[in-house]
C-alpha atoms as a PDB file:
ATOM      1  CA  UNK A   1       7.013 -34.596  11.786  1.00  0.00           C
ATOM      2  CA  UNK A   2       5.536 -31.816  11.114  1.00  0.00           C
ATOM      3  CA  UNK A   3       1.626 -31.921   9.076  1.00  0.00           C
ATOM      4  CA  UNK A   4      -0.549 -29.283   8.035  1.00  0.00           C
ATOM      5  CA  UNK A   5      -3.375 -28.607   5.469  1.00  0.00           C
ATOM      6  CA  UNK A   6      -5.277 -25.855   4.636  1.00  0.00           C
ATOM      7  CA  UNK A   7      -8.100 -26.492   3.061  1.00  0.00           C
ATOM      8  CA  UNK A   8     -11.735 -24.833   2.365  1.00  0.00           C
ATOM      9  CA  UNK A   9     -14.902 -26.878   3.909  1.00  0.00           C
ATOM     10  CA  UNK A  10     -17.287 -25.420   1.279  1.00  0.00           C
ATOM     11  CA  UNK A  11     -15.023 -26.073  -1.752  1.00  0.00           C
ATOM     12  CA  UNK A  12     -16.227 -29.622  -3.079  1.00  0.00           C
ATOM     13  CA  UNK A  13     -12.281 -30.462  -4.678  1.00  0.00           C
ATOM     14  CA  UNK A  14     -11.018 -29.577  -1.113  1.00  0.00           C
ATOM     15  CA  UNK A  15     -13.723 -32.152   0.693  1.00  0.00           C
ATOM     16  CA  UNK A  16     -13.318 -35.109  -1.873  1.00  0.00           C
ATOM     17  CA  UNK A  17      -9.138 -34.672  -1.927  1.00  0.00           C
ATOM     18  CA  UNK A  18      -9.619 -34.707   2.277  1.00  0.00           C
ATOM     19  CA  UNK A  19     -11.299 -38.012   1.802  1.00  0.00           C
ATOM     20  CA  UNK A  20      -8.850 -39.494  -0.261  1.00  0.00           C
ATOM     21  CA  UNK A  21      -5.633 -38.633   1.647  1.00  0.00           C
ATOM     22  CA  UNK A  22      -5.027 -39.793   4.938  1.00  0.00           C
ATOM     23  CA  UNK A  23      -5.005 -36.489   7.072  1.00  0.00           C
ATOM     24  CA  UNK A  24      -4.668 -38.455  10.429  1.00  0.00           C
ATOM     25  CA  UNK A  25      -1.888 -36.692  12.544  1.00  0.00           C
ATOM     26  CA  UNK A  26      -2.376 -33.208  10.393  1.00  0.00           C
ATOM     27  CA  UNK A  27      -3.356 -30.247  11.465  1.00  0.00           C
ATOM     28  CA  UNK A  28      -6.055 -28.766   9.825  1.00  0.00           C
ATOM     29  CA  UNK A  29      -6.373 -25.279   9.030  1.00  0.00           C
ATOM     30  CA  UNK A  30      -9.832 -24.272   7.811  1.00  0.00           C
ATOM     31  CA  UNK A  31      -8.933 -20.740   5.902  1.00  0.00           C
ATOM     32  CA  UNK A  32     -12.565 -19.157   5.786  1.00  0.00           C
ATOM     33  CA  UNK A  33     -13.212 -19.373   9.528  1.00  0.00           C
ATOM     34  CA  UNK A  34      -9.403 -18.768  10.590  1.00  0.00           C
ATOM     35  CA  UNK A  35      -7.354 -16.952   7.972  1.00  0.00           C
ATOM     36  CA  UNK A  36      -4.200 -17.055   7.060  1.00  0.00           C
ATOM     37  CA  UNK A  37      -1.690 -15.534   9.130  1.00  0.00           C
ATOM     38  CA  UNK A  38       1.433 -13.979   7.833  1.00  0.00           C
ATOM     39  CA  UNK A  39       3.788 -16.283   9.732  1.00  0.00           C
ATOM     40  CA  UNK A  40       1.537 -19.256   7.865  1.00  0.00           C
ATOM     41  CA  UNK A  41       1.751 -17.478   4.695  1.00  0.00           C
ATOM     42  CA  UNK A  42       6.086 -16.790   4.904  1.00  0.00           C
ATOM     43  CA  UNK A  43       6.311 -20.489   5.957  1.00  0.00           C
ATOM     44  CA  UNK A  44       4.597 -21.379   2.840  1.00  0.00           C
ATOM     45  CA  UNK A  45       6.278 -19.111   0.757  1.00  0.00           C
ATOM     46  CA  UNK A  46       9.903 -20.128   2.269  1.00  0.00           C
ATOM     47  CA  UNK A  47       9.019 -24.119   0.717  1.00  0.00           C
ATOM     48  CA  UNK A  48       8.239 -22.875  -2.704  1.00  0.00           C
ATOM     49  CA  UNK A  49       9.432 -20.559  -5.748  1.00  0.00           C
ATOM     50  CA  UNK A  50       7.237 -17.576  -5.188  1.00  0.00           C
ATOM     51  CA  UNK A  51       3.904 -16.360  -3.698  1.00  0.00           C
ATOM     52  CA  UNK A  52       2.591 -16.485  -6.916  1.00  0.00           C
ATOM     53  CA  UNK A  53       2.940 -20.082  -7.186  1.00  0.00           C
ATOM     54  CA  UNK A  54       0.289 -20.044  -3.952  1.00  0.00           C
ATOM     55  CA  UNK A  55      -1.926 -17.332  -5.633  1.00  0.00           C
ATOM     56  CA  UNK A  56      -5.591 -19.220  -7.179  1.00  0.00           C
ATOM     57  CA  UNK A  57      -5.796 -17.488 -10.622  1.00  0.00           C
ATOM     58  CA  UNK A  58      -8.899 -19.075 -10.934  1.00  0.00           C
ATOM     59  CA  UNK A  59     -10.934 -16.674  -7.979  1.00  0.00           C
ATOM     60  CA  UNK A  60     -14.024 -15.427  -9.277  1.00  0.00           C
ATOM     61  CA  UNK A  61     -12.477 -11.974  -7.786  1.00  0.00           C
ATOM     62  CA  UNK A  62      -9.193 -12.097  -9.675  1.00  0.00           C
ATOM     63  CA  UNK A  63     -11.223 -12.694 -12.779  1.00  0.00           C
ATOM     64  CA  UNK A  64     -13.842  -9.813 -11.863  1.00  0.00           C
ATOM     65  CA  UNK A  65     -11.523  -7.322 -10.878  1.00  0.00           C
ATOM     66  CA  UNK A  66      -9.417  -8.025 -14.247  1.00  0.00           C
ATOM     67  CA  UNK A  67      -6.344  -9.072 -12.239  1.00  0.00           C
ATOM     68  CA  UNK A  68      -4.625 -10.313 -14.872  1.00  0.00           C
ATOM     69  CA  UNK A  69      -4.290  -7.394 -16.386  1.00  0.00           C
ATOM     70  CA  UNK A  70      -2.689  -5.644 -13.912  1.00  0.00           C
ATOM     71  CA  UNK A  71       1.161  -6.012 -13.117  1.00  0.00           C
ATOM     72  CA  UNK A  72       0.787  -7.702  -9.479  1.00  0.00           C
ATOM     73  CA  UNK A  73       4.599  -7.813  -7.816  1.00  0.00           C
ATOM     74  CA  UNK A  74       5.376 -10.436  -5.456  1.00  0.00           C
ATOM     75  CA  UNK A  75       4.105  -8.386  -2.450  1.00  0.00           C
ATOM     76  CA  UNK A  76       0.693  -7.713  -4.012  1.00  0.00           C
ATOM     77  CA  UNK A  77       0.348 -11.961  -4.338  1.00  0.00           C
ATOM     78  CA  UNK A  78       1.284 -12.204  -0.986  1.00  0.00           C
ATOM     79  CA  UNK A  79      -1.126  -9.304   0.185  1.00  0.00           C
ATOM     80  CA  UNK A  80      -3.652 -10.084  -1.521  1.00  0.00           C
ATOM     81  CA  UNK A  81      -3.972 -13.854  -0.010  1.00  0.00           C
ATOM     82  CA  UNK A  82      -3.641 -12.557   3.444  1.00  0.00           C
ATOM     83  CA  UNK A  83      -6.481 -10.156   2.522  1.00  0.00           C
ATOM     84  CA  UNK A  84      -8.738 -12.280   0.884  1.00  0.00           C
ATOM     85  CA  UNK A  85      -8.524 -16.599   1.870  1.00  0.00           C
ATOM     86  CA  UNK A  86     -10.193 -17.325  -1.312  1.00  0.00           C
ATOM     87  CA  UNK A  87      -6.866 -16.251  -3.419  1.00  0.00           C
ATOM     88  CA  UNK A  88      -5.033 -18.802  -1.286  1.00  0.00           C
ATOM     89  CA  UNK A  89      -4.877 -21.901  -4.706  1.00  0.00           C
ATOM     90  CA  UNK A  90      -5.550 -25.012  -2.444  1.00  0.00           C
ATOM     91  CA  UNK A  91      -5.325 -27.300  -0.527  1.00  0.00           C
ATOM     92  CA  UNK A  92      -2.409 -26.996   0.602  1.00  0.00           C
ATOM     93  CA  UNK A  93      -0.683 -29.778   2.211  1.00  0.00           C
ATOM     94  CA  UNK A  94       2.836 -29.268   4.161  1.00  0.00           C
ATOM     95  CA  UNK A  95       4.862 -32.368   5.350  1.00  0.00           C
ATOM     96  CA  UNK A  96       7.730 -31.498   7.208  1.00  0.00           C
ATOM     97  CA  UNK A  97       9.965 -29.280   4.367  1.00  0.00           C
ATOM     98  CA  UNK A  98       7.706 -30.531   1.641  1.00  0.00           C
ATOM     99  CA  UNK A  99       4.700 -28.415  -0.071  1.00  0.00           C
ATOM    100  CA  UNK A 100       2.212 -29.568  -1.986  1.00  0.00           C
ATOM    101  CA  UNK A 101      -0.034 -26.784  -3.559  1.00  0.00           C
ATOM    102  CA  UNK A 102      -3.521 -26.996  -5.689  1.00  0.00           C
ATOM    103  CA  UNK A 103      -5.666 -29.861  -6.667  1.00  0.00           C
ATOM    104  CA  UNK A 104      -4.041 -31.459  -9.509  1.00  0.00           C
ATOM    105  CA  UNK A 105      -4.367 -34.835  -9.903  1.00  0.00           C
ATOM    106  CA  UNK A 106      -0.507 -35.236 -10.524  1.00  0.00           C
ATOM    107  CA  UNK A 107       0.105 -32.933  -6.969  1.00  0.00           C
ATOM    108  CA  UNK A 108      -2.532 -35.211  -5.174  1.00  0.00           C
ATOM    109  CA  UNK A 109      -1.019 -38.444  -6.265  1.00  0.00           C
ATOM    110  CA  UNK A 110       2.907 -37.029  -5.608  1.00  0.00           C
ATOM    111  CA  UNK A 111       1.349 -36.119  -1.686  1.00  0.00           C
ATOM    112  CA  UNK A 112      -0.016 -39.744  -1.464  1.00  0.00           C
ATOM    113  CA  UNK A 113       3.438 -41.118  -2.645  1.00  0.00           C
ATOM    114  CA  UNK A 114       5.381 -38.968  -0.172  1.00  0.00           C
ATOM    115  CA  UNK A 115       2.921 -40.304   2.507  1.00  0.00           C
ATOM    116  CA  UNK A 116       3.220 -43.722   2.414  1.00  0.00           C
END
């Protein structure tokens, strides 16, 4: 069985939802001090609809730089998150073919289901 998260330690969401799921057996990946790699990001991408759905529309540099106005193509989702870890939306929590993305409470409580 395969177990991964990737996470942020200085985001306070990623530390309480961390503490409420049981990571035991997981590998944590820590995307500040070891970024994303490519492979990472394609294995992520291959369990889900679309980069974007793993893009964080809610970075203070998507908002700065006016990203939203701009018309970002797959690639430039995907480019930008291996550029820059805080685009990655997370955590992200992969259990064997199974991705859970973001922090919603709805997301969290579907990982804890699919868990026990």
């Amino acid at each position: 069985m395969s177990k991964q998260v990737f996470y942020l330690k200085t985001c306070d969401t990623c530390r309480r939802i961390l503490k409420e799921v049981d990571t035991t057996g997981f590998e944590l990946f820590e995307i500040k001090s070891t970024p994303i790699t490519e492979a990472q990001l394609e294995n992520m991408r291959s369990l889900t609809d679309s980069y974007e759905s793993l893009f964080n529309k809610r970075a203070k540099k998507y908002t700065a730089e006016k990203m939203k106005e701009q018309n970002l193509t797959e690639e430039d989702f995907k480019n930008l998150i291996l550029e820059e870890y805080t685009f990655l939306k997370r955590p992200v929590f992969i259990v064997d073919d199974k991705i859970f993305i973001g922090n919603s409470k709805k997301n969290i409580e579907a990982l804890k289901d699919y868990l026990k």
